[in-house]
C-alpha atoms as a PDB file:
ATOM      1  CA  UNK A   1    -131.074  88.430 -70.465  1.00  0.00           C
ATOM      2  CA  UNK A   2    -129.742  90.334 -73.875  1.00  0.00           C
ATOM      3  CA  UNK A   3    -127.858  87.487 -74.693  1.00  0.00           C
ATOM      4  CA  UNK A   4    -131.079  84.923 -74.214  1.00  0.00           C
ATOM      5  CA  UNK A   5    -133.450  87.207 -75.779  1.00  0.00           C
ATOM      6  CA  UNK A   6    -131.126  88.012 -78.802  1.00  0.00           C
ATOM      7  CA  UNK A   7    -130.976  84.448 -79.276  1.00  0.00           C
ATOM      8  CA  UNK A   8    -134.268  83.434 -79.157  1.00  0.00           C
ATOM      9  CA  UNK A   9    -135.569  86.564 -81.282  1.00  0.00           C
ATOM     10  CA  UNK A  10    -132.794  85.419 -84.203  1.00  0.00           C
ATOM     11  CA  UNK A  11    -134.468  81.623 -83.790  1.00  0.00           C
ATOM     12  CA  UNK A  12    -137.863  82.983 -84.429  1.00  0.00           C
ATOM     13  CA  UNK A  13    -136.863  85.411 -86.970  1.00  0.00           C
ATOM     14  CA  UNK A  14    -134.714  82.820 -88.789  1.00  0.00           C
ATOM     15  CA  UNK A  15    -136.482  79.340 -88.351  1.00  0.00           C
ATOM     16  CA  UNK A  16    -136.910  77.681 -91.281  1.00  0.00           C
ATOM     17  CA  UNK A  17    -134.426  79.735 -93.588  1.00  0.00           C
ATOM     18  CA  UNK A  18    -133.870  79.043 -97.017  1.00  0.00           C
ATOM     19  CA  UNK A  19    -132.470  80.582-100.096  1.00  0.00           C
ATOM     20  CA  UNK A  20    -133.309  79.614-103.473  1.00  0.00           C
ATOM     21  CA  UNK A  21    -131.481  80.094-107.107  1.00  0.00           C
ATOM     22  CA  UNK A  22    -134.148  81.663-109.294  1.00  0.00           C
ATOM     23  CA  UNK A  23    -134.613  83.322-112.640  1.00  0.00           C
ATOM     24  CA  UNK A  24    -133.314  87.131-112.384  1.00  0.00           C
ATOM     25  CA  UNK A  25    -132.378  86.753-108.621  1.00  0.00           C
ATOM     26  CA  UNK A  26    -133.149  85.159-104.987  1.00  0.00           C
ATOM     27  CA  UNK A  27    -135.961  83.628-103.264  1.00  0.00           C
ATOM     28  CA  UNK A  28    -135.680  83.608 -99.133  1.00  0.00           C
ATOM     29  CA  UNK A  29    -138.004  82.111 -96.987  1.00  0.00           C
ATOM     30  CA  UNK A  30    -137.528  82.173 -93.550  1.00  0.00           C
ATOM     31  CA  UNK A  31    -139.894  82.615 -89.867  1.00  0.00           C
ATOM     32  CA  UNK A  32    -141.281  80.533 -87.220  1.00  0.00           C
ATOM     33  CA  UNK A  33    -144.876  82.452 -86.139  1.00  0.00           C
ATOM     34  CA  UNK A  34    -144.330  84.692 -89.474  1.00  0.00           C
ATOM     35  CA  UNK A  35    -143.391  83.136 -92.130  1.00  0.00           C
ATOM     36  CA  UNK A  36    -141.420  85.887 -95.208  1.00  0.00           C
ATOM     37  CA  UNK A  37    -141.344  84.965 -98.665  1.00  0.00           C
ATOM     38  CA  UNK A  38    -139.657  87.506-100.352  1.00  0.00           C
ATOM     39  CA  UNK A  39    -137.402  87.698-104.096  1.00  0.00           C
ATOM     40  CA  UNK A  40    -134.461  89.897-104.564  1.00  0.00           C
ATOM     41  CA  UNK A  41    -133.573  90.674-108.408  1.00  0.00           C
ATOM     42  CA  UNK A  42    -129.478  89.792-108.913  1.00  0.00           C
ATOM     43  CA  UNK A  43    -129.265  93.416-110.428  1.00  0.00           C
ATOM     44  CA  UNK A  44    -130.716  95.528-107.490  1.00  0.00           C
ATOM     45  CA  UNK A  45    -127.836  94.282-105.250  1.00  0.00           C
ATOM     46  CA  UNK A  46    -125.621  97.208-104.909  1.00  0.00           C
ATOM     47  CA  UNK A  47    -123.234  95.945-101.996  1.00  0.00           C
ATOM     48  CA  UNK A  48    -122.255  92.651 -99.838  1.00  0.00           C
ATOM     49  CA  UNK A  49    -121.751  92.619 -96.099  1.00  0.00           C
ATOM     50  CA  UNK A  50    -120.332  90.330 -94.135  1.00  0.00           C
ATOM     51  CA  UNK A  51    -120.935  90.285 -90.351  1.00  0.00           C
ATOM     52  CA  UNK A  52    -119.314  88.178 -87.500  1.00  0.00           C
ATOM     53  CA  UNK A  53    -118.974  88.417 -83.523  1.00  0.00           C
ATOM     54  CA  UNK A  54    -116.705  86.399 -81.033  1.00  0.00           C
ATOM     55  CA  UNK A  55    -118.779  83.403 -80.914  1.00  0.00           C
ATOM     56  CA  UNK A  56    -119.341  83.281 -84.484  1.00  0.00           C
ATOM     57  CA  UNK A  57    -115.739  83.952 -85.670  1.00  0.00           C
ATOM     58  CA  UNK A  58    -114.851  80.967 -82.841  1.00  0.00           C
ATOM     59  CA  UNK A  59    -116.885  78.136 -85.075  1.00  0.00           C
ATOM     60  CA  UNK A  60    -116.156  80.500 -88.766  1.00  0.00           C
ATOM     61  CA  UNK A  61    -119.612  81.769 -88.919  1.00  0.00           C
ATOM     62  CA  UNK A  62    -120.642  84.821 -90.942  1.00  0.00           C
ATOM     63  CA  UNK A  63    -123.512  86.312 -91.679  1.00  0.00           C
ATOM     64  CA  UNK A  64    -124.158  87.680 -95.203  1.00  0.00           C
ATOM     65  CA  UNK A  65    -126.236  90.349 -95.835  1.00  0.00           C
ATOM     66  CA  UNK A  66    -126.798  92.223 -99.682  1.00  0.00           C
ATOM     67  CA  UNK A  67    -127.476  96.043 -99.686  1.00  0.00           C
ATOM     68  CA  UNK A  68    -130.491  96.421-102.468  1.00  0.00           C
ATOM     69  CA  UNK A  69    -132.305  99.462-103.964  1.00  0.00           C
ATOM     70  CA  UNK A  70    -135.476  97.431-102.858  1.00  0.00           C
ATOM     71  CA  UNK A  71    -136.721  97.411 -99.115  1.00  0.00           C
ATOM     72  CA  UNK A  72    -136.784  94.513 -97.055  1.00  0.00           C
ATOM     73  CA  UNK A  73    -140.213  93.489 -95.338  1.00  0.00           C
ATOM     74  CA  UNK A  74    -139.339  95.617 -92.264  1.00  0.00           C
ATOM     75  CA  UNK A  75    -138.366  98.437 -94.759  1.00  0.00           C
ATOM     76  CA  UNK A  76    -134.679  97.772 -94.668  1.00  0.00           C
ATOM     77  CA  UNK A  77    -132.177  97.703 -97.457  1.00  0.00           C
ATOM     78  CA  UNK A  78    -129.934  94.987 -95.773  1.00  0.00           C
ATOM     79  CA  UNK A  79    -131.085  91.919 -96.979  1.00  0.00           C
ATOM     80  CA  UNK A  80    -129.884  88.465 -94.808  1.00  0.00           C
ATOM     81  CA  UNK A  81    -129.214  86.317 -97.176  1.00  0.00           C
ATOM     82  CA  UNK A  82    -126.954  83.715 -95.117  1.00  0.00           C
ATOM     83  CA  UNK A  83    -127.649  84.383 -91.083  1.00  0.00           C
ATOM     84  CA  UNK A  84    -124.808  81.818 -90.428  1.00  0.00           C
ATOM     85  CA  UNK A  85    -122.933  80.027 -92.851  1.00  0.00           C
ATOM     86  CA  UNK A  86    -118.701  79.152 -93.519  1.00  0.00           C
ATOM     87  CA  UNK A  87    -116.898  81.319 -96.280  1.00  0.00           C
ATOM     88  CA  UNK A  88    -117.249  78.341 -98.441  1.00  0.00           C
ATOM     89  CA  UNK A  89    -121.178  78.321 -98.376  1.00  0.00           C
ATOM     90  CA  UNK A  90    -120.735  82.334 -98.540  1.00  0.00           C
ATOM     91  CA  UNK A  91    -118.174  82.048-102.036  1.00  0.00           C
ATOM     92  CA  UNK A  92    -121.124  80.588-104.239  1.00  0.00           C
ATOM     93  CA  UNK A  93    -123.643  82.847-103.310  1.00  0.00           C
ATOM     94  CA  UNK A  94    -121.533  86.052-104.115  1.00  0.00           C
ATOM     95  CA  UNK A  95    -120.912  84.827-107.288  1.00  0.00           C
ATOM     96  CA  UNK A  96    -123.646  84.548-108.131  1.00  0.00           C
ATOM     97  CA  UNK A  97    -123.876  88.339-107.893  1.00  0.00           C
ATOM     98  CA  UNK A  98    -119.838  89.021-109.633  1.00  0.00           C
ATOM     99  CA  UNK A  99    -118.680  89.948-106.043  1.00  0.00           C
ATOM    100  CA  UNK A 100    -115.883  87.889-104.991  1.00  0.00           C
ATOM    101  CA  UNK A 101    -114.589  87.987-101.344  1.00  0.00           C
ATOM    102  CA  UNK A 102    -110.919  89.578-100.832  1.00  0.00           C
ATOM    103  CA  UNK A 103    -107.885  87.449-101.269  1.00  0.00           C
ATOM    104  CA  UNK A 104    -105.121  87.034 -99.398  1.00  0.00           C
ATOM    105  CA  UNK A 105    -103.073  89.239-101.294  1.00  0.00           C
ATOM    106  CA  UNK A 106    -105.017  92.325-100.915  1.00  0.00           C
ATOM    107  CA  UNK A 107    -103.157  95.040 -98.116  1.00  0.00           C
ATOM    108  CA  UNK A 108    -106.116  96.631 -96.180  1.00  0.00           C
ATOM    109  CA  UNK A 109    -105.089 100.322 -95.439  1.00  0.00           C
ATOM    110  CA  UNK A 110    -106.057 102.040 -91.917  1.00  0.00           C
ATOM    111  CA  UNK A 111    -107.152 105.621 -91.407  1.00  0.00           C
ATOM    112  CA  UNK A 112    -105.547 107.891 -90.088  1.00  0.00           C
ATOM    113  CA  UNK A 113    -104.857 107.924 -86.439  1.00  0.00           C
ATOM    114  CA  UNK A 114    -106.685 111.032 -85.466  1.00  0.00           C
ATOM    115  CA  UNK A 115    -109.671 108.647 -85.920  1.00  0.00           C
ATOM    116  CA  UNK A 116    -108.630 107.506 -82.004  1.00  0.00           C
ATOM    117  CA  UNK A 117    -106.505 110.317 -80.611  1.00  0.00           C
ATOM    118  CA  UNK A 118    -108.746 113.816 -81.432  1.00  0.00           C
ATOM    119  CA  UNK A 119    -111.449 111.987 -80.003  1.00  0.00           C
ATOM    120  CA  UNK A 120    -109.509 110.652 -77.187  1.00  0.00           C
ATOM    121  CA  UNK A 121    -108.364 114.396 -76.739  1.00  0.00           C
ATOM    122  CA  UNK A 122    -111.705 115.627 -76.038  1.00  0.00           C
ATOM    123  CA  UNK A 123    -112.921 113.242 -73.760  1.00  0.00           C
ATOM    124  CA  UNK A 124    -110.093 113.745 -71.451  1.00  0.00           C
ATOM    125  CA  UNK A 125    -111.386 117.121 -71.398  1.00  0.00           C
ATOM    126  CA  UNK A 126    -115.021 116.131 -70.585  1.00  0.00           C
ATOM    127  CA  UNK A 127    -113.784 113.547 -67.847  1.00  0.00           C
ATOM    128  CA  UNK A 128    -111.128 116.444 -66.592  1.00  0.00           C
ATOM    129  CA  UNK A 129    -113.659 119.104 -66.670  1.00  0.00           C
ATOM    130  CA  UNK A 130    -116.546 116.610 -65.175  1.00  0.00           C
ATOM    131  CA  UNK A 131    -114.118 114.990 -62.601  1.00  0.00           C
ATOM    132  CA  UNK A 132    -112.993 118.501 -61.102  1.00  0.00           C
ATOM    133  CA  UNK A 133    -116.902 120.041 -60.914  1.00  0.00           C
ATOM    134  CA  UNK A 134    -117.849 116.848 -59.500  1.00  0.00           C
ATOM    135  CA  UNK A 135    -115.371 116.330 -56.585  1.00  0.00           C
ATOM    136  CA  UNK A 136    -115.561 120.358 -55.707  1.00  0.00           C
ATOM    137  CA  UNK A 137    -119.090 120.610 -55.557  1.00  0.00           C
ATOM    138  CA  UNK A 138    -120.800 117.127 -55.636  1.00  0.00           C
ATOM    139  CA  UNK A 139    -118.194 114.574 -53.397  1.00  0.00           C
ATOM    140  CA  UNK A 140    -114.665 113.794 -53.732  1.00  0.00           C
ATOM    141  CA  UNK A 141    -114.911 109.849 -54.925  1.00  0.00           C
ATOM    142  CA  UNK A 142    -116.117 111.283 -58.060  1.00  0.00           C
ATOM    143  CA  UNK A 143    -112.605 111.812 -58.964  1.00  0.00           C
ATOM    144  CA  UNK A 144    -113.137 108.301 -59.840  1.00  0.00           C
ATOM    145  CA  UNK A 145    -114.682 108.994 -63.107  1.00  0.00           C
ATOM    146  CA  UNK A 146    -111.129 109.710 -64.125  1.00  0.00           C
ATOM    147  CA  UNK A 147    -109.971 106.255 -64.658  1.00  0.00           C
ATOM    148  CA  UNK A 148    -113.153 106.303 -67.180  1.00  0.00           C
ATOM    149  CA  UNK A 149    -110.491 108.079 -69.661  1.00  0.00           C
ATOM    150  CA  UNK A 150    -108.542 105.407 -70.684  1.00  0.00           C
ATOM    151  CA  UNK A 151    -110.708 102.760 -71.010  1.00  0.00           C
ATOM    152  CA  UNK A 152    -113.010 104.752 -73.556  1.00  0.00           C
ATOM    153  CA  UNK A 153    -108.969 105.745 -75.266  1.00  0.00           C
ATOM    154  CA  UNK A 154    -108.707 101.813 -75.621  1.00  0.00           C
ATOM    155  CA  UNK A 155    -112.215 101.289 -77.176  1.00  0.00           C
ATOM    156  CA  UNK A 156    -111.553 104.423 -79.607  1.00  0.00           C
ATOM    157  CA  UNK A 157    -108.148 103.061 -80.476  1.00  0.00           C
ATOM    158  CA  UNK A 158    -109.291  99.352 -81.168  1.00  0.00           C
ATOM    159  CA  UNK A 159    -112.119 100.657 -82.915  1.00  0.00           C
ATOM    160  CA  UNK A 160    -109.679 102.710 -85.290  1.00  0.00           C
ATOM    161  CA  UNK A 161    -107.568  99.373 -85.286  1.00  0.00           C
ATOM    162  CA  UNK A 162    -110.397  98.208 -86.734  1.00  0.00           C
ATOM    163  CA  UNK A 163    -111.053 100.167 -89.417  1.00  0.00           C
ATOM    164  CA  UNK A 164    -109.339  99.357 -92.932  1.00  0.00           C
ATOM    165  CA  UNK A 165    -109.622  99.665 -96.429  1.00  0.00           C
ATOM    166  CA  UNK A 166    -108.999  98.285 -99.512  1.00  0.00           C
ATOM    167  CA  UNK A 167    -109.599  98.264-103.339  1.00  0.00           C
ATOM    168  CA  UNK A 168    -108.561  97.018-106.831  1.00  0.00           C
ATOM    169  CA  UNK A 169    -109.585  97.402-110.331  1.00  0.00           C
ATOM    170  CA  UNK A 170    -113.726  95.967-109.395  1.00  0.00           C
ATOM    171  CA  UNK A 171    -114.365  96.122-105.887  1.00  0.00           C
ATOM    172  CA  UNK A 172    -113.933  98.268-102.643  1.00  0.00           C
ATOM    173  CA  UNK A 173    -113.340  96.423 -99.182  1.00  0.00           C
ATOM    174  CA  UNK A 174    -113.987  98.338 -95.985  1.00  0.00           C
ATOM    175  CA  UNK A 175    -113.257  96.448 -92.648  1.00  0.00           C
ATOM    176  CA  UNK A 176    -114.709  97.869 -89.472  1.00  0.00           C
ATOM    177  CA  UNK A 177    -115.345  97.015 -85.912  1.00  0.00           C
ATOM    178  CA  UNK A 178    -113.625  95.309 -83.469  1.00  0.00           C
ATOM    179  CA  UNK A 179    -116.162  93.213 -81.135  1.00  0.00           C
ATOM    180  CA  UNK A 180    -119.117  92.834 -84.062  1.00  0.00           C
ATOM    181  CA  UNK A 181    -116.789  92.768 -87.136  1.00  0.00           C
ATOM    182  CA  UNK A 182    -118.294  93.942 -90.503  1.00  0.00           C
ATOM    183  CA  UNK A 183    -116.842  93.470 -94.313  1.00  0.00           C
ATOM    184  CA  UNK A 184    -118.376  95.609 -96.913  1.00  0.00           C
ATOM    185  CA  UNK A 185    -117.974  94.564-100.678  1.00  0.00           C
ATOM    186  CA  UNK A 186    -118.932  97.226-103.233  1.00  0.00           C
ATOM    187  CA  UNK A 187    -118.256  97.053-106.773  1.00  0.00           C
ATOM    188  CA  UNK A 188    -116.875 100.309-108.083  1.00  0.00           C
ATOM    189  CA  UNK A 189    -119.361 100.382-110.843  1.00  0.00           C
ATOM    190  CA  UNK A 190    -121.872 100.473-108.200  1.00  0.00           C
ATOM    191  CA  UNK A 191    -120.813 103.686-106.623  1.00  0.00           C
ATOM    192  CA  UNK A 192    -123.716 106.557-106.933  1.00  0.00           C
ATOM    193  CA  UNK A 193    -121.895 109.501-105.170  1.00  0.00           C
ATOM    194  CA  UNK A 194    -119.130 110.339-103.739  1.00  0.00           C
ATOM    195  CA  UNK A 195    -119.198 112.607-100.522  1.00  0.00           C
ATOM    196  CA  UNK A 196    -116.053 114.850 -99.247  1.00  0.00           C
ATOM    197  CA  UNK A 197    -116.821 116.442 -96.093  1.00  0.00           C
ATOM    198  CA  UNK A 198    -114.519 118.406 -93.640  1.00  0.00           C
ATOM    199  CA  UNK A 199    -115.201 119.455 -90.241  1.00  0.00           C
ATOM    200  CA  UNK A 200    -113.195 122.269 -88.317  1.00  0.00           C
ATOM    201  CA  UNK A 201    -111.143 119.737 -86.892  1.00  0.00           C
ATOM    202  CA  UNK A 202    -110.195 118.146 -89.875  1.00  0.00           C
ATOM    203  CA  UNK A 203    -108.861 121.042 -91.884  1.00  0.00           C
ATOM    204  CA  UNK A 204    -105.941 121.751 -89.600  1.00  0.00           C
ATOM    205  CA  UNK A 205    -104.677 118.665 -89.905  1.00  0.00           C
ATOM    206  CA  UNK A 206    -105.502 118.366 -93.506  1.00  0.00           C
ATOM    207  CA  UNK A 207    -107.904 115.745 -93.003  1.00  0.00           C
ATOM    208  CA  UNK A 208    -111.045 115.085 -94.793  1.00  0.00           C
ATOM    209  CA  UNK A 209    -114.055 111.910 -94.839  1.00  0.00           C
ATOM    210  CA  UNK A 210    -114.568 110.226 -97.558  1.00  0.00           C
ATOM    211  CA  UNK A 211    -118.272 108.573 -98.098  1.00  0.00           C
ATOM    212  CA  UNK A 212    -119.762 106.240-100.686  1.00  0.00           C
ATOM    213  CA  UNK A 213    -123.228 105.956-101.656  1.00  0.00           C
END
């Protein structure tokens, strides 16, 4: 039922798509029962991201998406600019916009582990802690919810798999996910701040998060 309703939402939302070339920026136009016109100036795009799943990575689909200062009309600042094209429809577009995709020379860096493990650490205490109360006072078969543990370990560890990064002398590339897989393009001369945040559990370990505005 998700999968049949996402689908038919996406044909609604997207019938009819079309992006235009015009002065200063882009014209989309896209909607079965409500049709959007709406133009996006080349200079308010701050970012490109590039989105693709298991069935769209199976026939090289992407989606392609520019982060603006200005709202989209359901006051969102991810504009969908290609729902589903190939990296060669993608290329032109981003140039348009002097963001070029990675090449294959650039080394994507992961984080570091503790990402997976610290948080894998303190759900094993949840699940201990929940699987112990539960079989004592509630009913034995809940020491079931044990085998819980490593399957959320495996989703936290592909999920830090996931996550990479990247730069050179112009742009910033930050991979993540590892079922819906998302490419972020920023041009360094579009960062606005820079956030460096540490939480009790990163000091210890010397850690620290790094966010870009």
């Amino acid at each position: 039922i998700g999968i049949l309703s996402g689908v038919a939402r996406t044909f609604v939302r997207e019938h009819g798509f079309r992006l235009d070339r015009i002065d200063g920026g882009f014209r989309r136009r896209r909607g079965l029962f409500t049709l959007t016109d709406m133009v996006m100036p080349v200079h308010r795009v701050q970012a490109a991201v590039l989105q693709t799943g298991p069935v769209r990575k199976a026939f090289g689909w992407y989606a392609l998406k520019f982060q603006s200062l200005a709202q989209d009309g359901d006051n969102e600042t991810d504009h969908n600019v290609a729902p589903c094209a190939h990296l060669n429809e993608i290329g032109p577009i981003l140039s348009e916009t002097a963001i070029t995709l990675p090449d294959d020379t650039i080394q994507f860096n992961l984080v570091s582990s503790a990402m997976w493990w610290r948080r894998a650490l303190l759900f094993a205490l949840l699940f201990g802690v929940l699987t112990l109360a539960g079989s004592h006072y509630v009913h034995p078969a809940l020491n079931g919810l044990a085998i819980l543990w490593p399957l959320v370990s495996a989703l936290l560890y592909m999920e830090w798999r996931g996550h990479a990064y990247s730069y050179d002398s112009e742009q910033l590339f930050v991979k993540s996910g590892w079922w819906r897989k998302r490419l972020t393009i920023v041009p360094l001369r579009k960062i606005q701040t820079v956030d460096i945040t540490e939480q009790p559990l990163d000091h210890p370990l010397g850690l620290a998060n790094l966010v870009l505005g």
